[in-house]
Protein backbone atom coordinates (compact mmCIF):
# COMPACT_ATOMS: atom_id res chain seq x y z
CA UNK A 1 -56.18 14.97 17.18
CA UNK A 2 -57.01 16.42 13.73
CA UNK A 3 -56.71 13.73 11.19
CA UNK A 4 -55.37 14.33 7.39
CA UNK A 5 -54.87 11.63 6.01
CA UNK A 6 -57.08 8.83 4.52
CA UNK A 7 -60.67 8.58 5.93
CA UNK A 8 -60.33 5.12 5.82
CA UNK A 9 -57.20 4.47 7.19
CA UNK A 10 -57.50 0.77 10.23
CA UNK A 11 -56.37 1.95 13.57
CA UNK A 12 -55.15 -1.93 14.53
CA UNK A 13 -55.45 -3.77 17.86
CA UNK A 14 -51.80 -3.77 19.12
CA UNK A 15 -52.66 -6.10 22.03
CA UNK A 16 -54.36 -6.29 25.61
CA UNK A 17 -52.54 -3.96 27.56
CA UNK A 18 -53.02 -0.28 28.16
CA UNK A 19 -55.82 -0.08 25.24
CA UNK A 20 -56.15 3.79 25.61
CA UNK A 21 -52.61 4.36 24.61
CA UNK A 22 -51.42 4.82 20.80
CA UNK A 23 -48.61 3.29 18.95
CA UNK A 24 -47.53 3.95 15.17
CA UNK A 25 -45.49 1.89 13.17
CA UNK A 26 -43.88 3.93 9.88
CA UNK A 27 -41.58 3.47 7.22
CA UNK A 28 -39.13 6.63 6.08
CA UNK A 29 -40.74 9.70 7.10
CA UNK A 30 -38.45 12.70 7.19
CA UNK A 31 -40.49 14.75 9.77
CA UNK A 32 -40.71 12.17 12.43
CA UNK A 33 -37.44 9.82 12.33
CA UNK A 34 -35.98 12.83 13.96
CA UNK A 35 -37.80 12.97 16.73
CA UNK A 36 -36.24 11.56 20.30
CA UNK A 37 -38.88 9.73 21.22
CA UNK A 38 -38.53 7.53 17.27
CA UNK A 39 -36.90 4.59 17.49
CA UNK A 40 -35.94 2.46 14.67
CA UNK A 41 -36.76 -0.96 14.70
CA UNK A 42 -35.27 -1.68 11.67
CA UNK A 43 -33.66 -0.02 8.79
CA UNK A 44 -36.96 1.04 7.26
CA UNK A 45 -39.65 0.79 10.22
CA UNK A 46 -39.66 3.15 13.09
CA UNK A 47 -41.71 2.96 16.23
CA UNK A 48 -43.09 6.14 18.52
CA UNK A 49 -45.92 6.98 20.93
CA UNK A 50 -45.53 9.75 21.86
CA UNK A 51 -48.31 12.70 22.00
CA UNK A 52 -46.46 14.56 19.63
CA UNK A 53 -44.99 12.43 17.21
CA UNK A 54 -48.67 11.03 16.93
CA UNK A 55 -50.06 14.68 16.20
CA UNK A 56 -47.11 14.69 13.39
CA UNK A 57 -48.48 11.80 11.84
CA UNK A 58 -51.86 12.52 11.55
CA UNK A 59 -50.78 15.86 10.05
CA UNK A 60 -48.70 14.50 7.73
CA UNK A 61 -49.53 10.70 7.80
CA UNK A 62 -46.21 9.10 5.63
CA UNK A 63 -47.08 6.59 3.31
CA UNK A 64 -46.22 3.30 5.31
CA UNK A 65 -47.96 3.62 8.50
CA UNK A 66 -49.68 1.29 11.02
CA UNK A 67 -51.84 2.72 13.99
CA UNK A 68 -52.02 0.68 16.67
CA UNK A 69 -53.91 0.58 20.11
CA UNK A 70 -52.42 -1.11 23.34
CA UNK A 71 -49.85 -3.65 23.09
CA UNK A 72 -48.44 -7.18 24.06
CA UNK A 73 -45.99 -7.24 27.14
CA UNK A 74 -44.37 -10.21 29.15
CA UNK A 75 -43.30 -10.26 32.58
CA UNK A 76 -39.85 -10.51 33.40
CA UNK A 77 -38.24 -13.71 32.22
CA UNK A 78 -41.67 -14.84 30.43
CA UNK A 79 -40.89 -13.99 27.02
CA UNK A 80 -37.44 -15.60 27.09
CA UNK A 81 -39.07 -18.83 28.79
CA UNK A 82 -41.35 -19.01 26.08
CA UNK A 83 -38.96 -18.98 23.42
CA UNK A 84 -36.78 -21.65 25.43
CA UNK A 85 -40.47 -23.39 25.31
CA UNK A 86 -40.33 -23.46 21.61
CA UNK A 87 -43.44 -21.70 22.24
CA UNK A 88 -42.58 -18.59 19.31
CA UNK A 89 -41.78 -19.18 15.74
CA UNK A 90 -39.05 -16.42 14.67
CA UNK A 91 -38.78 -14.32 11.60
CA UNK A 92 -36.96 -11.53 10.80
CA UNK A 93 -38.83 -8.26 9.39
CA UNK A 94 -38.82 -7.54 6.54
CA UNK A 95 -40.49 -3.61 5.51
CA UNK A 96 -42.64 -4.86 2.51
CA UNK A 97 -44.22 -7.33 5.13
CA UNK A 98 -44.81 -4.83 8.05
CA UNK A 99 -46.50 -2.34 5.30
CA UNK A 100 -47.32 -4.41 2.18
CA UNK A 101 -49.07 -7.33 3.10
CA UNK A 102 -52.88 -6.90 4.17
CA UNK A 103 -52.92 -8.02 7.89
CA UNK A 104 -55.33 -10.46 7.73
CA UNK A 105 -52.97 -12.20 5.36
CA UNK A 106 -49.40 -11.72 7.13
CA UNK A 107 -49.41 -14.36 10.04
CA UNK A 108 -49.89 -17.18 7.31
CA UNK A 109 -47.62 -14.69 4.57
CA UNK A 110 -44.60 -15.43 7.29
CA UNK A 111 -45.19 -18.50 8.22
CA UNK A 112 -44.72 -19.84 4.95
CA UNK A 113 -41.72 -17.85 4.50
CA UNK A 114 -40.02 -19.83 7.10
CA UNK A 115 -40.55 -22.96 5.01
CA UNK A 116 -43.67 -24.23 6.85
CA UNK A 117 -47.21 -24.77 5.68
CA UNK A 118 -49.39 -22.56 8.23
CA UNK A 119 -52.49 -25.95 8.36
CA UNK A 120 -49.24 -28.34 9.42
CA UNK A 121 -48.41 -26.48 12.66
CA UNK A 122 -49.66 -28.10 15.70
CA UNK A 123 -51.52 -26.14 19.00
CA UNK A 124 -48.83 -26.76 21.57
CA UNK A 125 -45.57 -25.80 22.95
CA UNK A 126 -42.13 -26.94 22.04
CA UNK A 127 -40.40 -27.99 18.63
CA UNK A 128 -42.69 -30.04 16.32
């Protein structure tokens, strides 16, 4: 796929499964958000990949915009066991996050939005 945007633009790790397949993440873009296979995630942050809505984007890459390769996927039941587990800590998205804060920085960037001090949190499972 031609690429026209910014040479240096990350393509991200989205997670371990199905590593040949490509995701995008984008804010407001006009050409795609119409597109069937677009969903929104969030007011703000849209979600696709699709063939064509990734040929889109790299023709006209929008200005918020993650690339991603594979993803993370549960089982059924696992994800909501883990939760149960205490295993996840929640937070709800927020746009200048998903696009504005450099991703080595935005695990610790939410964490303390929640109130906690990433160093305090403890390697296990369940409430702490």
């Amino acid at each position: 796929i031609p690429w026209r945007g910014d040479p240096d633009e990350e393509i991200w790790w989205g997670g371990p499964v199905q590593p040949q397949t490509g995701w995008v993440l984008f804010g407001d873009a006009p050409d795609a958000t119409g597109l069937a296979d677009v969903r929104e995630v969030t007011p703000g942050v849209h979600f696709a990949g699709s063939m064509e809505v990734l040929k889109q984007v790299a023709d006209r890459p929008p200005e918020e915009m993650r690339l991603l390769l594979g993803y993370a996927g549960w089982g059924a039941g696992q994800l909501e066991a883990e939760l149960a587990e205490g295993a996840w800590l929640i937070a709800p998205v927020e746009v200048d996050v998903v696009f504005g804060v450099p991703i080595d920085q935005m695990w610790a960037h939410v964490v303390r939005s929640l109130g906690v001090e990433p160093a305090t949190l403890v390697a296990s499972r369940g409430v702490h």
